[in-house]
Protein backbone atom coordinates (compact mmCIF):
# COMPACT_ATOMS: atom_id res chain seq x y z
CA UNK A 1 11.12 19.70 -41.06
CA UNK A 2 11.87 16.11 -40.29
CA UNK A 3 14.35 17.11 -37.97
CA UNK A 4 11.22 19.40 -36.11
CA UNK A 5 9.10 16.12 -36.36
CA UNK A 6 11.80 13.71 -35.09
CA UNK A 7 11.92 15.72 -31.79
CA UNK A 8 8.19 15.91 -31.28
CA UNK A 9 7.95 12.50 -31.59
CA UNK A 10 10.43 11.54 -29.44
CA UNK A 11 9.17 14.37 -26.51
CA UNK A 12 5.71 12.78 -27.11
CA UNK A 13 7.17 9.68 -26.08
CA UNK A 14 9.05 10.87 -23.24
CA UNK A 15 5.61 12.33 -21.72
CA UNK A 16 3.77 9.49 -22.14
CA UNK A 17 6.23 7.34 -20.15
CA UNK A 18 6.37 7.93 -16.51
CA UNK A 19 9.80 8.34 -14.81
CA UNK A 20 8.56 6.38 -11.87
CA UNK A 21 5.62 4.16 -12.31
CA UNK A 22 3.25 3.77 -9.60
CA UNK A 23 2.00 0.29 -8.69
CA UNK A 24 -1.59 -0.63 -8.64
CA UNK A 25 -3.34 -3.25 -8.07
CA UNK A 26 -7.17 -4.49 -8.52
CA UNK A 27 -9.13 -5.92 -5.43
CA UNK A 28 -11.19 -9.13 -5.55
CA UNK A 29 -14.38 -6.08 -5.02
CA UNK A 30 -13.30 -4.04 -7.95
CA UNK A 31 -11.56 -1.61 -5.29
CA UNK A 32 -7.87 -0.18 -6.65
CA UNK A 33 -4.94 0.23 -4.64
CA UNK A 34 -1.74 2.33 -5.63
CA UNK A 35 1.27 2.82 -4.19
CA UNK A 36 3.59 5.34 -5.74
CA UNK A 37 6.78 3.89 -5.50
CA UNK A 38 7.32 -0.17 -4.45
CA UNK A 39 10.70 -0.87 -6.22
CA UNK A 40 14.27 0.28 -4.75
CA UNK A 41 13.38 1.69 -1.87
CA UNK A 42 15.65 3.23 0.67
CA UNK A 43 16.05 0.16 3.29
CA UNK A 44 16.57 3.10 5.94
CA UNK A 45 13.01 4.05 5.45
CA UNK A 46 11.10 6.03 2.95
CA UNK A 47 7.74 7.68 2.80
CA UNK A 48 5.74 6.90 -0.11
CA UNK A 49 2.22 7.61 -1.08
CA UNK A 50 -0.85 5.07 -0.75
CA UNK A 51 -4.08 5.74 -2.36
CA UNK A 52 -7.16 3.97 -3.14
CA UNK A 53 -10.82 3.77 -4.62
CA UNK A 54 -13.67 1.76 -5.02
CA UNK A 55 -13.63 -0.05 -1.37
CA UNK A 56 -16.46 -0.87 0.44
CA UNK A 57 -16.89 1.85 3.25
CA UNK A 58 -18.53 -0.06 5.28
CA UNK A 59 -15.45 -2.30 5.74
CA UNK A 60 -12.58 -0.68 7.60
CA UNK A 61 -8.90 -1.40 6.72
CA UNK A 62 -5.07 -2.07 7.80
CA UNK A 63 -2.44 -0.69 5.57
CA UNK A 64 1.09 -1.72 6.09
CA UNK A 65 4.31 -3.04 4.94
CA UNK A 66 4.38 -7.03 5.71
CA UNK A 67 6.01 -10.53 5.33
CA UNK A 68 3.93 -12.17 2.48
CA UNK A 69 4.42 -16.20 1.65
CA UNK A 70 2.34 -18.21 -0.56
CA UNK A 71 -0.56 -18.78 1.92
CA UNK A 72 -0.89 -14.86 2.30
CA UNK A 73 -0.47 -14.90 -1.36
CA UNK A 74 -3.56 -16.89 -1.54
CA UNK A 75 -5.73 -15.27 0.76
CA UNK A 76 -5.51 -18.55 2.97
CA UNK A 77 -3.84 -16.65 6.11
CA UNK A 78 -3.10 -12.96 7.41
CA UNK A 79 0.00 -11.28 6.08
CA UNK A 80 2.51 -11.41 9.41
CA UNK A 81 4.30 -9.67 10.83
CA UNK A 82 3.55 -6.16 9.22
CA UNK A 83 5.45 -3.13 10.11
CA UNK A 84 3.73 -0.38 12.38
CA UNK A 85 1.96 -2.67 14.52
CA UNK A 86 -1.22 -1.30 16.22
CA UNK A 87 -0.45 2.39 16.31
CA UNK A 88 -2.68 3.53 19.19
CA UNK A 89 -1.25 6.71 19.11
CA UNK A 90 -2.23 7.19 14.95
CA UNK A 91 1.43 9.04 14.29
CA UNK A 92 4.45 6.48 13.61
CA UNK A 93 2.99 6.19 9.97
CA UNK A 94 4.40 2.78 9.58
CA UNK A 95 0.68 1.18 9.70
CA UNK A 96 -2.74 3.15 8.61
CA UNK A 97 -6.50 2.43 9.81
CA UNK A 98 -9.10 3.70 7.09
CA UNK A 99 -12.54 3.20 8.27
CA UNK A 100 -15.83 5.24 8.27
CA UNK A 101 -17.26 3.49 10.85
CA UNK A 102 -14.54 2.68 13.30
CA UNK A 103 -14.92 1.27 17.15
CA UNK A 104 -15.86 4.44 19.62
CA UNK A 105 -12.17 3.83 20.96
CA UNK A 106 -10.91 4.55 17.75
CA UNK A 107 -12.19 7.81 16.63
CA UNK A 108 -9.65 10.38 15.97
CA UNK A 109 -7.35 6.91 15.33
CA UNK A 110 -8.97 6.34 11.22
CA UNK A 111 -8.99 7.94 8.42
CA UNK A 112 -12.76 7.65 6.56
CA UNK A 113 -12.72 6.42 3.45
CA UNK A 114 -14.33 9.13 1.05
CA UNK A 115 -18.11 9.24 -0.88
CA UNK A 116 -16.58 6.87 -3.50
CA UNK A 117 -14.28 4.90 -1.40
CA UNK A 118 -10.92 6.40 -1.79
CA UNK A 119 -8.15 7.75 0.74
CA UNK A 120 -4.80 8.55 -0.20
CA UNK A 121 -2.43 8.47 2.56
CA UNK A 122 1.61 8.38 3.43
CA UNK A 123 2.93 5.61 4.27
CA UNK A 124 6.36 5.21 6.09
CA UNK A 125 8.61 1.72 5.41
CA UNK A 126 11.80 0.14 5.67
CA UNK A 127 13.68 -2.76 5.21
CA UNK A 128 12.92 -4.17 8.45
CA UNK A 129 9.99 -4.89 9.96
CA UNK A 130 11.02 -6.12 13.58
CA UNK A 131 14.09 -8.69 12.95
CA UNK A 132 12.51 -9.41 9.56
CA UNK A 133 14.72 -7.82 6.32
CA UNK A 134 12.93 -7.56 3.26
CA UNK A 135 15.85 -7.70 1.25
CA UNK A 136 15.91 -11.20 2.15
CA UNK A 137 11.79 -11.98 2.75
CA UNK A 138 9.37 -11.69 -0.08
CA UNK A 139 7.37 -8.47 1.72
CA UNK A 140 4.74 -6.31 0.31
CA UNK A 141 2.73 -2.91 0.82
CA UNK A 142 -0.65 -5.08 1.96
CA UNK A 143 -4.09 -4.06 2.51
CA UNK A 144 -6.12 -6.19 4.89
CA UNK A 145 -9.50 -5.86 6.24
CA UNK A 146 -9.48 -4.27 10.03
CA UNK A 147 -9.80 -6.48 13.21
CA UNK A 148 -14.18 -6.02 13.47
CA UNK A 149 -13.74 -8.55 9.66
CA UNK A 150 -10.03 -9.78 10.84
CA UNK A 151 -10.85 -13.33 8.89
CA UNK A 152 -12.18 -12.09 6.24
CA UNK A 153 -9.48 -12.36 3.27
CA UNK A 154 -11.29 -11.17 0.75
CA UNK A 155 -9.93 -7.72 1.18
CA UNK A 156 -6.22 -8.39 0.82
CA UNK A 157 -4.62 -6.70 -1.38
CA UNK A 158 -1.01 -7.09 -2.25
CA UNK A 159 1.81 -5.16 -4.27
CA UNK A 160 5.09 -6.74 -3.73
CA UNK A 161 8.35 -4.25 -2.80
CA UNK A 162 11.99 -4.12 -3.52
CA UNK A 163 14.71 -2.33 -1.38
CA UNK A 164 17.94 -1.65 -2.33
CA UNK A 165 21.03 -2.71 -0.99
CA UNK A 166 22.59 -0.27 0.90
């Protein structure tokens, strides 16, 4: 019998802790962001899975990998340079635009946020971003308010990424 209750209560313990924790963060508007995998990535490039709720629909968004320092940290400049770039074409999946309301040149280009402010989309990144290595820069999966509220820091969002070595 205390064998039987020995196992349970180590399986119980083994459910409750997740194999790979997802990241998530909490926005200065209340809005969550989650990324499902931001330590030891591949540096070759790996998809991984970005989702979100709570943001304000009315404000569209970047979603990327970038260089981070401790202005960007501070919501006192833009995270540069960010992997992806502006993908005009909508299909590298290194950069995503979420927006209800985008620019008429841009539908078809966004994803809209849903009723409650959520998305969940893949997002592709790598080591490098450009000549940049994130093994060697602090980088991060960042959320940024799109180029119609460009200034406007109040909607970055940060969680910080590891690659591996090799």
């Amino acid at each position: 019998m205390r064998r039987v209750l020995l196992t349970l209560g180590i399986l119980g313990l083994l459910v409750a802790i997740p194999l790979s924790p997802a990241s998530a963060v909490t926005g200065q508007h209340g809005e969550t962001f989650t990324a499902s995998k931001s330590l030891k990535l591949k540096p070759g490039g790996q998809t991984i899975t970005v989702t979100g709720e709570g943001f304000d629909t009315s404000v569209g968004i970047y979603i990327a990998l970038c260089v981070v320092n401790k202005n960007v940290l501070a919501h006192k400049a833009a995270p540069t340079p960010c992997g992806g770039g502006a993908d005009q074409s909508g299909t590298s999946g290194a950069s995503i635009w979420v927006s209800s309301n985008p620019p008429t040149y841009a539908i078809g280009l966004t994803t809209p946020f849903s009723e409650t402010g959520g998305f969940t989309e893949k997002l592709k990144v790598g080591a490098m971003i450009g000549k940049v290595d994130c093994r060697k820069k602090s980088c991060a999966i960042a959320v940024r308010a799109d180029h119609t509220r460009g200034d406007d820091r109040s909607f970055d969002i940060f969680i910080p990424v590891t690659f591996l070595a090799k």
